[in-house]
N, C-alpha and C. Protein backbone atom coordinates (compact mmCIF):
# COMPACT_ATOMS: atom_id res chain seq x y z
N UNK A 1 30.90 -9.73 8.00
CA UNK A 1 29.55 -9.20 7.89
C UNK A 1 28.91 -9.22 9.28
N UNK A 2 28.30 -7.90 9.87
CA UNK A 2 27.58 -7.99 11.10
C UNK A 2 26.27 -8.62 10.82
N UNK A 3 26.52 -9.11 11.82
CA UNK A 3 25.02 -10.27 11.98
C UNK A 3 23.37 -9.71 12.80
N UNK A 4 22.33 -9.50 12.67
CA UNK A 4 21.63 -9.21 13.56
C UNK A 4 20.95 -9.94 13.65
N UNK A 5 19.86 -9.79 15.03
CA UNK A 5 18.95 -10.56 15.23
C UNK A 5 17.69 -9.65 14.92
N UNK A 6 16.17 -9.95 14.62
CA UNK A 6 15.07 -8.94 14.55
C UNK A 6 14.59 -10.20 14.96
N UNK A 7 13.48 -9.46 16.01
CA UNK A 7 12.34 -10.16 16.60
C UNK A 7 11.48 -9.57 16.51
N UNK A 8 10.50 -9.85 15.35
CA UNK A 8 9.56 -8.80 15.63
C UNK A 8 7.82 -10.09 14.88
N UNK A 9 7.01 -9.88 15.06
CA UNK A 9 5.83 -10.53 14.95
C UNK A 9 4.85 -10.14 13.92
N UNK A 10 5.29 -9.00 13.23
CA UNK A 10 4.20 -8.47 12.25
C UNK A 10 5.03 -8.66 11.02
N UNK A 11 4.79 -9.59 10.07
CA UNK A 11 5.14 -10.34 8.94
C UNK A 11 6.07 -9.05 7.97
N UNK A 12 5.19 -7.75 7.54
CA UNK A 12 5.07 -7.03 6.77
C UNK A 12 6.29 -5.99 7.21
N UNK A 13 6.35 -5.95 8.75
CA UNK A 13 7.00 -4.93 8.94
C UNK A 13 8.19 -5.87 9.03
N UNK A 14 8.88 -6.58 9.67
CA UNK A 14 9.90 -7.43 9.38
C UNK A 14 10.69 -7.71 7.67
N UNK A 15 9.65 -7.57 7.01
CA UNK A 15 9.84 -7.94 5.94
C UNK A 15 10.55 -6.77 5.30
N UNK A 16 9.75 -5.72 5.72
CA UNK A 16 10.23 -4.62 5.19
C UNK A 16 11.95 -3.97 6.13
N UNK A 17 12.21 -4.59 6.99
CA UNK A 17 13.14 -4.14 7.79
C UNK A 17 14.26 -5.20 7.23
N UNK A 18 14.24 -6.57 6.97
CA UNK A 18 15.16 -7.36 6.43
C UNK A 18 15.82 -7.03 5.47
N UNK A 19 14.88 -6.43 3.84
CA UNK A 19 15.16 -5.68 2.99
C UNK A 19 16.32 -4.99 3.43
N UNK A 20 15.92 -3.74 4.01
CA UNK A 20 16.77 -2.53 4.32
C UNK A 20 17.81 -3.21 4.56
N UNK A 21 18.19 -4.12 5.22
CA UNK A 21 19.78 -4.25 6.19
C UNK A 21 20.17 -5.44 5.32
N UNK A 22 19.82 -6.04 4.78
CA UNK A 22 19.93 -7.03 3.84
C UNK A 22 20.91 -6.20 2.30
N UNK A 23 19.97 -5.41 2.16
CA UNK A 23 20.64 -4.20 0.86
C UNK A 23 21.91 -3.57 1.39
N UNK A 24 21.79 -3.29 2.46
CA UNK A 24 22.61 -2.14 3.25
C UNK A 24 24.00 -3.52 3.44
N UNK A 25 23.91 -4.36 3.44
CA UNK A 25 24.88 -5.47 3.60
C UNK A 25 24.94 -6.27 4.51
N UNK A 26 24.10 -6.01 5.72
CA UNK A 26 24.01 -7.07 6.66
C UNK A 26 23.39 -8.65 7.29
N UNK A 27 23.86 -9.52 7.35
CA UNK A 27 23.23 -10.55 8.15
C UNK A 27 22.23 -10.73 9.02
N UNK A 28 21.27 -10.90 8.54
CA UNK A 28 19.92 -10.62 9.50
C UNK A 28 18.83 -11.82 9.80
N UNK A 29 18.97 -12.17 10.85
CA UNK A 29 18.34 -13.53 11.12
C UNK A 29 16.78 -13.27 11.68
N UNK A 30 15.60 -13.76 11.77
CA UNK A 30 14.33 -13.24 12.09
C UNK A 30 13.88 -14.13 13.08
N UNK A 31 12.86 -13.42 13.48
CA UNK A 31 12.32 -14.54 14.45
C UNK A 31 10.61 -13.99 14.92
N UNK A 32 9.81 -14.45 14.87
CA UNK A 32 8.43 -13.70 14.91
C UNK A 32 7.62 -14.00 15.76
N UNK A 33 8.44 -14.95 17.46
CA UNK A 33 7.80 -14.45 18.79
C UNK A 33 9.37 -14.42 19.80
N UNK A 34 8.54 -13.60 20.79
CA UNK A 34 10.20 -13.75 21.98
C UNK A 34 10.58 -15.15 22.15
N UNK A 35 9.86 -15.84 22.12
CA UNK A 35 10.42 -17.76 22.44
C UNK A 35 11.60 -17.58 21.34
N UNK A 36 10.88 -17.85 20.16
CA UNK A 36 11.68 -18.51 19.23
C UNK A 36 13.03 -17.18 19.46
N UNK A 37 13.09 -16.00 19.40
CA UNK A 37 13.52 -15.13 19.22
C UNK A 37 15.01 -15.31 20.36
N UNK A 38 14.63 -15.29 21.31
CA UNK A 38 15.72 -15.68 22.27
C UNK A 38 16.38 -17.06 22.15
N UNK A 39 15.44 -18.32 22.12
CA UNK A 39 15.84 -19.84 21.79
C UNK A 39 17.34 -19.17 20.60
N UNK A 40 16.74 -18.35 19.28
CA UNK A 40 17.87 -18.29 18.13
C UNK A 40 19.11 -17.61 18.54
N UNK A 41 18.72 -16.43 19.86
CA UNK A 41 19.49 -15.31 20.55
C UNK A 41 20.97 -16.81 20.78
N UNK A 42 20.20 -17.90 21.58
CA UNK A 42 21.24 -18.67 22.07
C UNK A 42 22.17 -19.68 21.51
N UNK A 43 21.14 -19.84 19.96
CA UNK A 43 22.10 -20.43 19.53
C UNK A 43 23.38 -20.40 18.69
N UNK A 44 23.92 -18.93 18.53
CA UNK A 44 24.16 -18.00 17.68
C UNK A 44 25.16 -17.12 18.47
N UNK A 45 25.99 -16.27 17.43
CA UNK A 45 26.08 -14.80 18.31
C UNK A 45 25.89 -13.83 17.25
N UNK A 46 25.83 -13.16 17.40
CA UNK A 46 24.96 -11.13 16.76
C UNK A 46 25.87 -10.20 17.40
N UNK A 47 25.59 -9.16 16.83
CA UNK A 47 26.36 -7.77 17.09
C UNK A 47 25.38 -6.83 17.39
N UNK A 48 24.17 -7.51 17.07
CA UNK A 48 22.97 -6.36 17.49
C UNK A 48 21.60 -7.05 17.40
N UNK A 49 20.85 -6.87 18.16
CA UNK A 49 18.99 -7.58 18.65
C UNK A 49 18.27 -6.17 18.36
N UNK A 50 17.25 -6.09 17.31
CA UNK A 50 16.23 -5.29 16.73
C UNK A 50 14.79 -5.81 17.28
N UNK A 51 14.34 -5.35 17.95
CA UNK A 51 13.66 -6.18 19.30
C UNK A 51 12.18 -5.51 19.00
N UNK A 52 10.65 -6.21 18.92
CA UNK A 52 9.94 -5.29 19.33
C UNK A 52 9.06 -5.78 20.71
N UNK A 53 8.36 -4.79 21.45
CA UNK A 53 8.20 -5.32 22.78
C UNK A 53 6.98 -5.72 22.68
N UNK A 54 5.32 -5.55 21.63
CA UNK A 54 4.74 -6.53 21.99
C UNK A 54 4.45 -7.78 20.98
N UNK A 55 5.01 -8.73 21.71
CA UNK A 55 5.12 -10.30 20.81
C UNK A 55 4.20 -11.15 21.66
N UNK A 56 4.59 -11.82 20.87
CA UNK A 56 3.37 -13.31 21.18
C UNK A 56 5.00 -14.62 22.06
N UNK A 57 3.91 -14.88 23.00
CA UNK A 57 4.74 -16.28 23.57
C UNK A 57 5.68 -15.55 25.22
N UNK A 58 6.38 -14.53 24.71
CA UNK A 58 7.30 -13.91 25.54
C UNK A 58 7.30 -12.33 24.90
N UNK A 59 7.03 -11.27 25.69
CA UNK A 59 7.09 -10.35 25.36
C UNK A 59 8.68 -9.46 25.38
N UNK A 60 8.51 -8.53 24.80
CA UNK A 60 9.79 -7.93 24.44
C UNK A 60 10.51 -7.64 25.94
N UNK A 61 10.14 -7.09 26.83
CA UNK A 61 10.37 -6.62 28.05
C UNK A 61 11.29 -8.07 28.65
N UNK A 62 10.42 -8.82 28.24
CA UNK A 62 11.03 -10.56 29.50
C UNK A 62 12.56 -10.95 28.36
N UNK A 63 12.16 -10.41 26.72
CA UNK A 63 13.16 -11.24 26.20
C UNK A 63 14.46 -10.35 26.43
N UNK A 64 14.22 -8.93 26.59
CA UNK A 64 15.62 -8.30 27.37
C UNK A 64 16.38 -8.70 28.75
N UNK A 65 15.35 -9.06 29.33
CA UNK A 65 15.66 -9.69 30.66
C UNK A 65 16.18 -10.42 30.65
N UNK A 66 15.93 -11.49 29.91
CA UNK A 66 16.85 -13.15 29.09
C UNK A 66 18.11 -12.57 29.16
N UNK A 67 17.78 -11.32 28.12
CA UNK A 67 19.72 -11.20 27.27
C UNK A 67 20.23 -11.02 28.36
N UNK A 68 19.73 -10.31 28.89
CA UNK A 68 20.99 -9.24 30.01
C UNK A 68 21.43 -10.08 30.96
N UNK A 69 21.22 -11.54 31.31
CA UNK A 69 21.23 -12.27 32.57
C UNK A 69 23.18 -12.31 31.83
N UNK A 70 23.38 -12.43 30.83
CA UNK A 70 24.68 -13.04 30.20
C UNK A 70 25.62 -12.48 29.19
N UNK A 71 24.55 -11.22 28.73
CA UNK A 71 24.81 -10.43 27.32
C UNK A 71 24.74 -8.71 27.83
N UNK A 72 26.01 -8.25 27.38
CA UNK A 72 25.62 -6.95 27.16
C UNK A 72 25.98 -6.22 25.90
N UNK A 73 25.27 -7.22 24.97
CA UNK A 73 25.09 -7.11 23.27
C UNK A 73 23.73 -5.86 23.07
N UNK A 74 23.80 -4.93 21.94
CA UNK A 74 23.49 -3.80 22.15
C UNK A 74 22.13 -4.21 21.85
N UNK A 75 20.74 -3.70 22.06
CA UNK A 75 19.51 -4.01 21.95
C UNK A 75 18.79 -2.74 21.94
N UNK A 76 18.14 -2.84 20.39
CA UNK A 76 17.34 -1.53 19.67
C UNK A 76 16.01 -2.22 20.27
N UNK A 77 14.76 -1.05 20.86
CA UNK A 77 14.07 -1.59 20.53
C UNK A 77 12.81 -1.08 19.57
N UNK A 78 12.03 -2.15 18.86
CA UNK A 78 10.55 -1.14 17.84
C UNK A 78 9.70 -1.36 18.37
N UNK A 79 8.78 -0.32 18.65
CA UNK A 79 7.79 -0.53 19.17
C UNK A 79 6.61 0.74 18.55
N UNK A 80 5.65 0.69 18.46
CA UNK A 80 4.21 1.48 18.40
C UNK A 80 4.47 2.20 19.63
N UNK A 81 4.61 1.37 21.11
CA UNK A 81 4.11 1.51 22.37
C UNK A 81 5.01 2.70 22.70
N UNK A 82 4.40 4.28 23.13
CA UNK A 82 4.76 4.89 23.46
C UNK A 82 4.99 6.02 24.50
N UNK A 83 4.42 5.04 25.50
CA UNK A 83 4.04 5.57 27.07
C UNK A 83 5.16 5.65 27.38
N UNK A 84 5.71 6.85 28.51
CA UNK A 84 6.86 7.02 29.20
C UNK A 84 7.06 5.92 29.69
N UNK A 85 6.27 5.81 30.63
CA UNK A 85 7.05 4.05 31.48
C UNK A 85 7.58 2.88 30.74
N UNK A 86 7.08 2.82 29.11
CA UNK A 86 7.65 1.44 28.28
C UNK A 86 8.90 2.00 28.49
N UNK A 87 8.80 3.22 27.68
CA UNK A 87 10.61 4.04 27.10
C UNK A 87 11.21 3.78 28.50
N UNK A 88 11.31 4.34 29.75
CA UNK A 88 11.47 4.28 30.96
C UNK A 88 12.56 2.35 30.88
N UNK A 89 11.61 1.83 31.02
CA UNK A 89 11.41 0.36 31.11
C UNK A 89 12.27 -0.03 30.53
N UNK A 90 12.35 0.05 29.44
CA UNK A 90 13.01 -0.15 28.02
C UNK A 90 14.39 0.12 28.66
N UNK A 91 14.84 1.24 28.62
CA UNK A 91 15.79 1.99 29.06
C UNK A 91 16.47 1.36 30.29
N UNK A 92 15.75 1.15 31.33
CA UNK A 92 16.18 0.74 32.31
C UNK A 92 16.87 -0.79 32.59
N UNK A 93 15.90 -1.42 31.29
CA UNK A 93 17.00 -2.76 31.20
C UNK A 93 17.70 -3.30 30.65
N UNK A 94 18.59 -1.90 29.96
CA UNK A 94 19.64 -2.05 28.92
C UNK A 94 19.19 -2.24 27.75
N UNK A 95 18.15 -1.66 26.99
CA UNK A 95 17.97 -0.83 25.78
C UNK A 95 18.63 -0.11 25.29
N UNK A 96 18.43 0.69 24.06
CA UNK A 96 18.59 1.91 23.45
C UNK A 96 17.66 2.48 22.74
């Protein structure tokens, strides 16, 4: 069973995203700021990080930065935020 990680901070929408991949058959571990979110990134391994970029504690942007120092595990990210430079950003530090 593939394992994921979701980091995301808004109760409702998480909730509703666990469902889906949960039904769909997958392993899905949560986490609802970048701290805790990366702290779980390390203690663990995943096949995929469902990431959103603005969190509480550590924002999405710094917790890609984390992964990538060691990981080039694939990283979705959700976001509202839809200014070229996030996508840009996003993109640039090994997103999808």
């Amino acid at each position: 069973m593939e394992k994921i990680l979701l980091i995301e901070d808004d109760i409702e929408i998480c909730e509703m995203i666990k469902q889906f991949f949960i039904h769909e058959g997958f392993d899905l571990i949560e986490a609802h700021n970048g701290e805790a979110g990366y702290k779980i990134f390390g203690e663990d391994s995943f096949d995929l990080v469902l990431l959103d970029i603005m969190l509480q504690k550590l924002d999405g942007f710094n917790v890609i930065q984390r992964i990538r120092t060691n990981s080039s595990l694939p990283i979705l990210i959700l976001s509202a935020r839809d200014s070229e430079f996030d996508k840009v950003s996003g993109l640039s530090m090994g997103s999808r």
